[in-house]
PDB file of N, CA and C in Angstrom:
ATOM      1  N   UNK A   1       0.842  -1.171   0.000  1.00  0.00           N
ATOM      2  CA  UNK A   1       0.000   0.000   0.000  1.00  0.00           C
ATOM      3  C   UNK A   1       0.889   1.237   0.000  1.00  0.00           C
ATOM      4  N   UNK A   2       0.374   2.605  -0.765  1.00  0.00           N
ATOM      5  CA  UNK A   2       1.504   3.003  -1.297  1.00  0.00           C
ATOM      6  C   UNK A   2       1.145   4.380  -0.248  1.00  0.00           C
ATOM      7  N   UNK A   3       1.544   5.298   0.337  1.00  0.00           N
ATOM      8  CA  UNK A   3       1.414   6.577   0.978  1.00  0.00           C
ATOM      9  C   UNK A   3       1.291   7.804   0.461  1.00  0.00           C
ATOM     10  N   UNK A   4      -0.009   8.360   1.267  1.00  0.00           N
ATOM     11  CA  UNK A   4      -0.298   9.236   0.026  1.00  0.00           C
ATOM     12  C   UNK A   4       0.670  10.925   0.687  1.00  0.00           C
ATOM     13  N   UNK A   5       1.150  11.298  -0.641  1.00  0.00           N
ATOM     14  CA  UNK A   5       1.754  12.519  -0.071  1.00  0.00           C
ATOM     15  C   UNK A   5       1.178  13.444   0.632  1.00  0.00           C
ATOM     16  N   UNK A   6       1.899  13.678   1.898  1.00  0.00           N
ATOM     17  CA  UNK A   6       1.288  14.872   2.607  1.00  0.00           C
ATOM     18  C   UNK A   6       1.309  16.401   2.119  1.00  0.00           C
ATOM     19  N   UNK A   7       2.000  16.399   0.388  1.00  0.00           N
ATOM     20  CA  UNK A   7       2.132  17.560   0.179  1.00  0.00           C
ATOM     21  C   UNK A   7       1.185  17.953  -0.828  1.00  0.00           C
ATOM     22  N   UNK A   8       0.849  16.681  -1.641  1.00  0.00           N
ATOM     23  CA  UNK A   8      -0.908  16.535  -2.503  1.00  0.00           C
ATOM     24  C   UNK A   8      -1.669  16.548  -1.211  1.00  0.00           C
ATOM     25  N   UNK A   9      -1.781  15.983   0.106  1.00  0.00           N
ATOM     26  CA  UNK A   9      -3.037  15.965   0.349  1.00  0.00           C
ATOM     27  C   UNK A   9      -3.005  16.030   2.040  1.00  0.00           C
ATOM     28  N   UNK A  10      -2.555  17.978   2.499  1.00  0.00           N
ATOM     29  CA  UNK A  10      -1.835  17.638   3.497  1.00  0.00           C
ATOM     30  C   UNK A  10      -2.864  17.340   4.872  1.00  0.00           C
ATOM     31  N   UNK A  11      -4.838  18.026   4.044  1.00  0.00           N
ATOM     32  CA  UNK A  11      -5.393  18.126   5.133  1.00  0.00           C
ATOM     33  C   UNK A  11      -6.542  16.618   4.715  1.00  0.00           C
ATOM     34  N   UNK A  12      -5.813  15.580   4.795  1.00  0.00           N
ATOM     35  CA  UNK A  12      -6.931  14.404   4.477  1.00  0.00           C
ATOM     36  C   UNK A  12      -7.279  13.840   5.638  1.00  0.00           C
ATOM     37  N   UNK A  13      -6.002  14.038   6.606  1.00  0.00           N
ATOM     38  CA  UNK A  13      -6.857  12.849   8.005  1.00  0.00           C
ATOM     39  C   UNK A  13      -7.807  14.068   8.724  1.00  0.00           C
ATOM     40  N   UNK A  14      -7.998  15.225   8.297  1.00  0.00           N
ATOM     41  CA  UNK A  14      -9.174  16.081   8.712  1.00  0.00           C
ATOM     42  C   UNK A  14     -10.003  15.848   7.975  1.00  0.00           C
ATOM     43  N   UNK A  15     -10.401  15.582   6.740  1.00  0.00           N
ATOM     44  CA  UNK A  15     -11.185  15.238   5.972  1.00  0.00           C
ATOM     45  C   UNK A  15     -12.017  13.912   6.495  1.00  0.00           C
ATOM     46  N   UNK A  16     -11.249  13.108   6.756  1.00  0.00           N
ATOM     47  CA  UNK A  16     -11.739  12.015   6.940  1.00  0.00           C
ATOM     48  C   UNK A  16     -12.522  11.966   8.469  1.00  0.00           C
ATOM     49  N   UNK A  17     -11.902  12.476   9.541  1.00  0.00           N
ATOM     50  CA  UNK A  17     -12.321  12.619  10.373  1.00  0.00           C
ATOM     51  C   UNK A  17     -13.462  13.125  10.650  1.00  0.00           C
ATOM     52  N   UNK A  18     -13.692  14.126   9.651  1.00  0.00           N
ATOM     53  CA  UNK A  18     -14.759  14.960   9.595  1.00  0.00           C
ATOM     54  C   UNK A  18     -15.640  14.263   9.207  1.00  0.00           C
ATOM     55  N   UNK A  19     -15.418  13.048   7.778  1.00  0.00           N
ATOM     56  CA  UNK A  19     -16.270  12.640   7.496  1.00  0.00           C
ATOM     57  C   UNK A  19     -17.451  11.508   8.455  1.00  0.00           C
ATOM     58  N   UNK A  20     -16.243  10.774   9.479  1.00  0.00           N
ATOM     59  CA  UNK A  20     -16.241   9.844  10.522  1.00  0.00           C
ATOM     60  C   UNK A  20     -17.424  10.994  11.079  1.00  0.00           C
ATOM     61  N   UNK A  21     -17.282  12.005  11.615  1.00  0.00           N
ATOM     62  CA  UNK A  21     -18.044  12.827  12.375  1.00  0.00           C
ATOM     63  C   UNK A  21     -19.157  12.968  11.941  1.00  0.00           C
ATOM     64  N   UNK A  22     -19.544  13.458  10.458  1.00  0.00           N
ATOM     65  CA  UNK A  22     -20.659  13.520  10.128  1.00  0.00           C
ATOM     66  C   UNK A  22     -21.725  12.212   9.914  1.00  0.00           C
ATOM     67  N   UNK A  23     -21.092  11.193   9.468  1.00  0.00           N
ATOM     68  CA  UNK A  23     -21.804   9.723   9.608  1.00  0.00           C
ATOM     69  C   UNK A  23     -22.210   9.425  10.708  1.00  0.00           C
ATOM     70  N   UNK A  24     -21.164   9.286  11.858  1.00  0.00           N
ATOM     71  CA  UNK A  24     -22.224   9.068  13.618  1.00  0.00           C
ATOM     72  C   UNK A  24     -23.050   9.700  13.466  1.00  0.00           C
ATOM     73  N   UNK A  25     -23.322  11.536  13.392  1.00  0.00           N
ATOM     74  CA  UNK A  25     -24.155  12.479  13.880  1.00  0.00           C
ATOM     75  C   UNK A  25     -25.966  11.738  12.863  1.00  0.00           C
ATOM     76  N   UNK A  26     -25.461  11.831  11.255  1.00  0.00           N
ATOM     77  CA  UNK A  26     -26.468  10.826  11.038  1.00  0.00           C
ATOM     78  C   UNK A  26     -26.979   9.681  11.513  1.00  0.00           C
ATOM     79  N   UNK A  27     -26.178   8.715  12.253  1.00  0.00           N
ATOM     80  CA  UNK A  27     -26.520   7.672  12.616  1.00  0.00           C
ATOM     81  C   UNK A  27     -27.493   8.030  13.957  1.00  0.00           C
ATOM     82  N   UNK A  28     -26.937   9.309  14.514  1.00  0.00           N
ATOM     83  CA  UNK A  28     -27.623   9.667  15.705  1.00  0.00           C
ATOM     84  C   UNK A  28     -28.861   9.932  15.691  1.00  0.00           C
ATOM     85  N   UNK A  29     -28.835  10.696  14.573  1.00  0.00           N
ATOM     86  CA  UNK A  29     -30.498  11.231  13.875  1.00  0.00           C
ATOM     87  C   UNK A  29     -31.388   9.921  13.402  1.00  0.00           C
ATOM     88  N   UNK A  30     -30.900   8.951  13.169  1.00  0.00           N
ATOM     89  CA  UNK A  30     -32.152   7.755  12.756  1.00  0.00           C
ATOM     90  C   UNK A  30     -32.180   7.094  14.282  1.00  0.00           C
ATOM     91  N   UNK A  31     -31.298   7.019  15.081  1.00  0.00           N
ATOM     92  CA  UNK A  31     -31.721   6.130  16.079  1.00  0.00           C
ATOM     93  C   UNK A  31     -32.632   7.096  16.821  1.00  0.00           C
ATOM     94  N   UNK A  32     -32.217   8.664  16.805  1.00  0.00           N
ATOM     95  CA  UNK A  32     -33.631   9.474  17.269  1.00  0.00           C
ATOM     96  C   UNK A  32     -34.988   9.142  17.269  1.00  0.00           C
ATOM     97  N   UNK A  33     -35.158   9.082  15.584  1.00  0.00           N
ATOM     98  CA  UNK A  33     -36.234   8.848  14.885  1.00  0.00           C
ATOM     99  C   UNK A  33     -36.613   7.694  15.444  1.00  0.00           C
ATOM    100  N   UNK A  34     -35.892   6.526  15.378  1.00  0.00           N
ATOM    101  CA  UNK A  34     -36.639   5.562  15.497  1.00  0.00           C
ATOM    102  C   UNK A  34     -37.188   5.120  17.415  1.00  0.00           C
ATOM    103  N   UNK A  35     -36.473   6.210  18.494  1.00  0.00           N
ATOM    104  CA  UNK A  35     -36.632   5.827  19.956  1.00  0.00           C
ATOM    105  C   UNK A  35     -37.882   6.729  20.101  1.00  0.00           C
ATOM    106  N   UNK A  36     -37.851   7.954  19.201  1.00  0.00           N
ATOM    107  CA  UNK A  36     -39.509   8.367  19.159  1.00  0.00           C
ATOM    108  C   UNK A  36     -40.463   8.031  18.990  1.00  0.00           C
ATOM    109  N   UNK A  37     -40.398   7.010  17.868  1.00  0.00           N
ATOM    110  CA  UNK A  37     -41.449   6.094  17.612  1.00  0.00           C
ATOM    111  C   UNK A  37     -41.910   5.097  18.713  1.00  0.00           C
ATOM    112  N   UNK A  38     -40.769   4.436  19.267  1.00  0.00           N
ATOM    113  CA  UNK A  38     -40.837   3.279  20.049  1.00  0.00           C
ATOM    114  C   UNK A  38     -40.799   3.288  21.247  1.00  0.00           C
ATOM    115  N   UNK A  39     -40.300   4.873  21.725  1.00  0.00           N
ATOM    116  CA  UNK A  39     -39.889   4.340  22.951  1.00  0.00           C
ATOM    117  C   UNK A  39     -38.456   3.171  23.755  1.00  0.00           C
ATOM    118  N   UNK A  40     -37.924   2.595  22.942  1.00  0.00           N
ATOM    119  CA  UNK A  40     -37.149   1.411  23.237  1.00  0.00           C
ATOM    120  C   UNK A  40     -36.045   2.148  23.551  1.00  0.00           C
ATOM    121  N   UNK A  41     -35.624   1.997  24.841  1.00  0.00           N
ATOM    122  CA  UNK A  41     -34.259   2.578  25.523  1.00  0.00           C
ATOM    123  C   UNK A  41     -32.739   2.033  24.425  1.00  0.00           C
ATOM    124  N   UNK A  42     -33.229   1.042  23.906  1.00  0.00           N
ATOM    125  CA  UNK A  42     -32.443   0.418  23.177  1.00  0.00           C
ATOM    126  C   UNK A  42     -31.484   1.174  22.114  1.00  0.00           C
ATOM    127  N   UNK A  43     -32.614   1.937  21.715  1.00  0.00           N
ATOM    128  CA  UNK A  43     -32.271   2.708  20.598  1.00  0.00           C
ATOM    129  C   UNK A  43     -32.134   4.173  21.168  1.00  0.00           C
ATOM    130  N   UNK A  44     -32.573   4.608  22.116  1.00  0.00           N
ATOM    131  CA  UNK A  44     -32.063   5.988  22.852  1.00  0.00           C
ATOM    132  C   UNK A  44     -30.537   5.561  23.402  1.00  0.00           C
ATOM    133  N   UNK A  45     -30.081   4.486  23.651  1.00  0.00           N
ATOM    134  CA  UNK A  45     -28.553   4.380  24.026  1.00  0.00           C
ATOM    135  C   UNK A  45     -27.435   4.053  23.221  1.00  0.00           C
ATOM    136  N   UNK A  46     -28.278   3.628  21.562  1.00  0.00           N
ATOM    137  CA  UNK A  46     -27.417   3.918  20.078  1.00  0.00           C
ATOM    138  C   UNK A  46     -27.472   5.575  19.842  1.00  0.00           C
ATOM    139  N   UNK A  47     -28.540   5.763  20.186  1.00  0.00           N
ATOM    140  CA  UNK A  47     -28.215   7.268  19.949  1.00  0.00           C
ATOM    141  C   UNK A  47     -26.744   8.166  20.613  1.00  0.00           C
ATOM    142  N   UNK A  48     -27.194   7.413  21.759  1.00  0.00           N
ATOM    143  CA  UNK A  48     -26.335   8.514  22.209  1.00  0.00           C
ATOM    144  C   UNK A  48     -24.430   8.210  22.081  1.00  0.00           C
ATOM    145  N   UNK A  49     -24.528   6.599  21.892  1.00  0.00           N
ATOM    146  CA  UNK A  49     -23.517   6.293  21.578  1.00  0.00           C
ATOM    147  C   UNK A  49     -22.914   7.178  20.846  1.00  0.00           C
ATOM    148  N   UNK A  50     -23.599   7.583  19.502  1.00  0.00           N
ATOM    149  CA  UNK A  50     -23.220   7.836  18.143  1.00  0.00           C
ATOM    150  C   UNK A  50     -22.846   9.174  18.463  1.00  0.00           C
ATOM    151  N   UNK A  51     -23.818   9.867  19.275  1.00  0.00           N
ATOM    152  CA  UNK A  51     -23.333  11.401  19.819  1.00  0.00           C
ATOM    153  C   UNK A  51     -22.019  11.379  20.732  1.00  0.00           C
ATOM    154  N   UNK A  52     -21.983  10.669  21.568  1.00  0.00           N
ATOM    155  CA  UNK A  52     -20.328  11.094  22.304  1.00  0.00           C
ATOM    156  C   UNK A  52     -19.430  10.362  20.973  1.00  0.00           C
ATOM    157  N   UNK A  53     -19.773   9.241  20.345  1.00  0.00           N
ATOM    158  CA  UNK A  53     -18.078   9.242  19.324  1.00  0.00           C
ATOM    159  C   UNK A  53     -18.167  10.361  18.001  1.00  0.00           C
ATOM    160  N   UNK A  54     -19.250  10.914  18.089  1.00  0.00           N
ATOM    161  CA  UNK A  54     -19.501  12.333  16.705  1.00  0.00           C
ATOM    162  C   UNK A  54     -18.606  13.103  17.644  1.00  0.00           C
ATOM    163  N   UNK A  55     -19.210  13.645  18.960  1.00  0.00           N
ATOM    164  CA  UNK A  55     -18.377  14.630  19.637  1.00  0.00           C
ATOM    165  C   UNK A  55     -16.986  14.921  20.167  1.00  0.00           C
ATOM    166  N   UNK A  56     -16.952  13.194  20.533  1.00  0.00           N
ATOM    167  CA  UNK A  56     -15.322  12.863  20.985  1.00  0.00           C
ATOM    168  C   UNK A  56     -14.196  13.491  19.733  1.00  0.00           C
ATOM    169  N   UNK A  57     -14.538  13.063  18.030  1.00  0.00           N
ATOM    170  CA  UNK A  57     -13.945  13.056  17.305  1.00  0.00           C
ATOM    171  C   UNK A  57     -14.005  14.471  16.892  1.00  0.00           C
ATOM    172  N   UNK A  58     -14.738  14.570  16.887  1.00  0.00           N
ATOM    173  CA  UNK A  58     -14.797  16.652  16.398  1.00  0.00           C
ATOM    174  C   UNK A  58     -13.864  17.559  17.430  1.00  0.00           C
ATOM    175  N   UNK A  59     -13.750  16.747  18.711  1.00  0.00           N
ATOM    176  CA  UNK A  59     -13.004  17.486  19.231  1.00  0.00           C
ATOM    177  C   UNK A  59     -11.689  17.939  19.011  1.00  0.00           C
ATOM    178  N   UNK A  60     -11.123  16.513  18.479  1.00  0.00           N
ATOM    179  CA  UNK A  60      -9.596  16.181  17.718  1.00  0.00           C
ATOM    180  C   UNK A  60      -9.477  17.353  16.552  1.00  0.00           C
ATOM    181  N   UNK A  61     -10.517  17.540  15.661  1.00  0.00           N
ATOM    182  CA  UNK A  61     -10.599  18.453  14.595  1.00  0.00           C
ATOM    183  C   UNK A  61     -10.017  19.830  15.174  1.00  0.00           C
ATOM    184  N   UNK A  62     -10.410  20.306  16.279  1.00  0.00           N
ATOM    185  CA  UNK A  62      -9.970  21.764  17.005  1.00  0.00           C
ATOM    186  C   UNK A  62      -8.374  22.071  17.235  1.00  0.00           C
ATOM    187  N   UNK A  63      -7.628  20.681  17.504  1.00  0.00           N
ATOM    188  CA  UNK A  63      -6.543  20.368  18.707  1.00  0.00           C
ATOM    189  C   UNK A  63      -5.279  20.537  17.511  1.00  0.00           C
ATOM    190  N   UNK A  64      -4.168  21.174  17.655  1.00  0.00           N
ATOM    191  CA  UNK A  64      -3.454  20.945  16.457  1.00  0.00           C
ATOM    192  C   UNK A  64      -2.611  19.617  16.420  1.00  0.00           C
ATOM    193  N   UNK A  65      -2.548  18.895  17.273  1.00  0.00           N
ATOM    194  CA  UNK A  65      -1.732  17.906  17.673  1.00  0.00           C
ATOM    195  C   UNK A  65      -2.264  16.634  18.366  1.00  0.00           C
ATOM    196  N   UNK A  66      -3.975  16.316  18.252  1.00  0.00           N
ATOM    197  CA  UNK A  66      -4.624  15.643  18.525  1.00  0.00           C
ATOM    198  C   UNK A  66      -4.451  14.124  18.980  1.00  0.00           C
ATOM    199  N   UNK A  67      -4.412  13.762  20.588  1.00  0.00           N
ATOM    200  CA  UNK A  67      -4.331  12.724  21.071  1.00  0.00           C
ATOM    201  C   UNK A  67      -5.347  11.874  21.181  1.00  0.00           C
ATOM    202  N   UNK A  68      -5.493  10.918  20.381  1.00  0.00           N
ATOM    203  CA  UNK A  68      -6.890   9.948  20.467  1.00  0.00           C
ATOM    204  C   UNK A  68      -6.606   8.966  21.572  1.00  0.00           C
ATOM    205  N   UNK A  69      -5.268   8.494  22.805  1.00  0.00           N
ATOM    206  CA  UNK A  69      -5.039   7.994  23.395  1.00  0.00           C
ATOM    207  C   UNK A  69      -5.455   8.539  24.531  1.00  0.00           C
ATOM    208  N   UNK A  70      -5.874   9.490  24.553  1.00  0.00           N
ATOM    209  CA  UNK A  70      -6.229  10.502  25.928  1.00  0.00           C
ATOM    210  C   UNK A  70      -7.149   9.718  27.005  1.00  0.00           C
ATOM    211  N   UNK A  71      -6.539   9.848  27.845  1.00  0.00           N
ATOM    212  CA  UNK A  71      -7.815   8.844  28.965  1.00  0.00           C
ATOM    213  C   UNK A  71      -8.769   9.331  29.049  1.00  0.00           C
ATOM    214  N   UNK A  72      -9.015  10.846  29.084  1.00  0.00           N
ATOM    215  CA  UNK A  72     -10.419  11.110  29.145  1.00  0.00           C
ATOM    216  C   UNK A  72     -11.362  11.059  27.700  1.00  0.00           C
ATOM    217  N   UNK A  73     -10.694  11.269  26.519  1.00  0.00           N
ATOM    218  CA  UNK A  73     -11.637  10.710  24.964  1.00  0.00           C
ATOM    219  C   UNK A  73     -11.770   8.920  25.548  1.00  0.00           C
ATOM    220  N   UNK A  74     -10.933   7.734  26.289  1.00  0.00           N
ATOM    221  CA  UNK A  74     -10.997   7.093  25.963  1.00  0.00           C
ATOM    222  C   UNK A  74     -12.321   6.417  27.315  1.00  0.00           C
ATOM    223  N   UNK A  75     -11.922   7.325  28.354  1.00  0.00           N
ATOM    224  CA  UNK A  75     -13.181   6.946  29.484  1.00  0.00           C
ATOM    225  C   UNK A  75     -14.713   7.428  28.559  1.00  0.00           C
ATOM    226  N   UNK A  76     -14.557   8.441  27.846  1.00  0.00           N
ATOM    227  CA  UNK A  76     -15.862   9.135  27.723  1.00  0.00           C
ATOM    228  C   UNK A  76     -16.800   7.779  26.323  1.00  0.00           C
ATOM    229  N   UNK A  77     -15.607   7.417  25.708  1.00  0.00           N
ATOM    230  CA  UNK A  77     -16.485   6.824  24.631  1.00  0.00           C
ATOM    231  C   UNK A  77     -16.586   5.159  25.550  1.00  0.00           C
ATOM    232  N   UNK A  78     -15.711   4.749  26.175  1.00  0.00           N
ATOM    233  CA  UNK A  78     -15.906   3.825  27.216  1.00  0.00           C
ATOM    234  C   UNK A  78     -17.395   3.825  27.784  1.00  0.00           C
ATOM    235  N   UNK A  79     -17.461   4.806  28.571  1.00  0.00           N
ATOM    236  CA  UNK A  79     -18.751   4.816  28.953  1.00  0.00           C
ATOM    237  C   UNK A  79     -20.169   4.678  27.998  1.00  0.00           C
ATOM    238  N   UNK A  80     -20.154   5.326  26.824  1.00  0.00           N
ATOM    239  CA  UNK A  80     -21.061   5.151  26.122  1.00  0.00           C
ATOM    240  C   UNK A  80     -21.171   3.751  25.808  1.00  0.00           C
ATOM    241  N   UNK A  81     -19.901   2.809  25.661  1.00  0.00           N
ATOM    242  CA  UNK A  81     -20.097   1.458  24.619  1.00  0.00           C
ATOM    243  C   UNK A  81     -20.740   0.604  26.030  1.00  0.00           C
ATOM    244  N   UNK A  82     -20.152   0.848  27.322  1.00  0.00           N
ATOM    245  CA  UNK A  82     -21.073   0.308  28.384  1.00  0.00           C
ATOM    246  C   UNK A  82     -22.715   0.502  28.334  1.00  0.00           C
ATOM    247  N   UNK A  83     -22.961   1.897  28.462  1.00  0.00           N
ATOM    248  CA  UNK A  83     -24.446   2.151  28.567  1.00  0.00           C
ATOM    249  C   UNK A  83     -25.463   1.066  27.243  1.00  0.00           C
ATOM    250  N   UNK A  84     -24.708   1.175  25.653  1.00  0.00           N
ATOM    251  CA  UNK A  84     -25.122   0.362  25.044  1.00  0.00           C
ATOM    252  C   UNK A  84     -25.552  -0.923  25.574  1.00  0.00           C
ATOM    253  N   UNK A  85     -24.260  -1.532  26.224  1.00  0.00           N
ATOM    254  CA  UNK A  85     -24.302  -3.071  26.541  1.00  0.00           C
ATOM    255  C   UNK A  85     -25.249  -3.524  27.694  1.00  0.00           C
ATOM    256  N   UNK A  86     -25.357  -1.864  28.551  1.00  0.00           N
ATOM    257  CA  UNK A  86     -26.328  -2.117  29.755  1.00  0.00           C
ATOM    258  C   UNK A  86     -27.738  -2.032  28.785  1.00  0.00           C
ATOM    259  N   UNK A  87     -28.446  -1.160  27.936  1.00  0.00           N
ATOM    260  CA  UNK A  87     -29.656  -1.280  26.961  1.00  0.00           C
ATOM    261  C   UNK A  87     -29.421  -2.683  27.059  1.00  0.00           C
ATOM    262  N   UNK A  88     -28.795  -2.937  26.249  1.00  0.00           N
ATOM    263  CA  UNK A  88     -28.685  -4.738  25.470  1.00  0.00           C
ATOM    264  C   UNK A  88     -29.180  -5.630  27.087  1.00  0.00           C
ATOM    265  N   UNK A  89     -28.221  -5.433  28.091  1.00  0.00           N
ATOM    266  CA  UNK A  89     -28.599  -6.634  28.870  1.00  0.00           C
ATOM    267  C   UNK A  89     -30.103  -5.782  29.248  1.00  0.00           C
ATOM    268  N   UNK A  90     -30.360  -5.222  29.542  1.00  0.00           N
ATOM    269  CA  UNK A  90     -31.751  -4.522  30.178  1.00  0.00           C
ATOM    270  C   UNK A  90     -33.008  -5.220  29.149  1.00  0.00           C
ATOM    271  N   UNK A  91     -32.542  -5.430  27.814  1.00  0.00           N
ATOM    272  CA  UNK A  91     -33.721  -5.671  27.085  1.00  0.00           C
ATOM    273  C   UNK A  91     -33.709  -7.125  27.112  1.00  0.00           C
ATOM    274  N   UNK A  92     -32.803  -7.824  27.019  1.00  0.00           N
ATOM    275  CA  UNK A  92     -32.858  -9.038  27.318  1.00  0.00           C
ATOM    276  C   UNK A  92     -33.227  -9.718  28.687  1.00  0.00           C
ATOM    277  N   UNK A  93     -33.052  -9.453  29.723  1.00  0.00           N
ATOM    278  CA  UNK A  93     -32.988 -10.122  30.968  1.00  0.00           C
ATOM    279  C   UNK A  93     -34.448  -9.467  31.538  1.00  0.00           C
ATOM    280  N   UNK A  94     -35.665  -8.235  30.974  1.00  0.00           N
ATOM    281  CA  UNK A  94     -36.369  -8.032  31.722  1.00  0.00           C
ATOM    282  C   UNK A  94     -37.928  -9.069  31.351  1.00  0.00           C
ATOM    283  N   UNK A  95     -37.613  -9.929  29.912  1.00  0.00           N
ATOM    284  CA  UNK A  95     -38.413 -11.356  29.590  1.00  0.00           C
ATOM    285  C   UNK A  95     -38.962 -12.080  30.954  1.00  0.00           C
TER     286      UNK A  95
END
């Protein structure tokens, strides 16, 4: 795989990032849609997933030197992938 020049293309991992950003924020907007309809916590805790990793990553966009290892980006999206897994067991185990 061949590397793309940073001098053709010096602002691409912002590009991309950005793009990463705008796809969660959509993803956020249908699981909206669809926890309005339903009600199902299930889908209010994809939502919000999708909102702290849209937000986590936009933050990097600001930073000129952006650490994605940071304990606190890595507690904050931590917590969200928990709350998911707590939905998940909550919908399963209340049968």
């Amino acid at each position: 795989m061949t590397q793309l020049s940073p001098i053709l293309f010096p602002r691409l991992d912002d590009f991309l990032l950005g793009f990463i950003v705008a796809t969660s924020l959509v993803a956020l907007l249908f699981f909206i849609r669809f926890w309005k309809s339903t009600r199902d916590p299930l889908f209010l805790a994809f939502g919000i997933f999708f909102a702290v990793q849209g937000v986590t990553r936009s933050a990097g966009l600001g930073l000129q030197h952006p650490n994605e290892g940071a304990v606190w980006i890595f507690a904050v999206r931590l917590l969200s992938v928990l709350g998911v897994l707590a939905a998940i067991l909550w919908k399963n185990l209340r049968r």
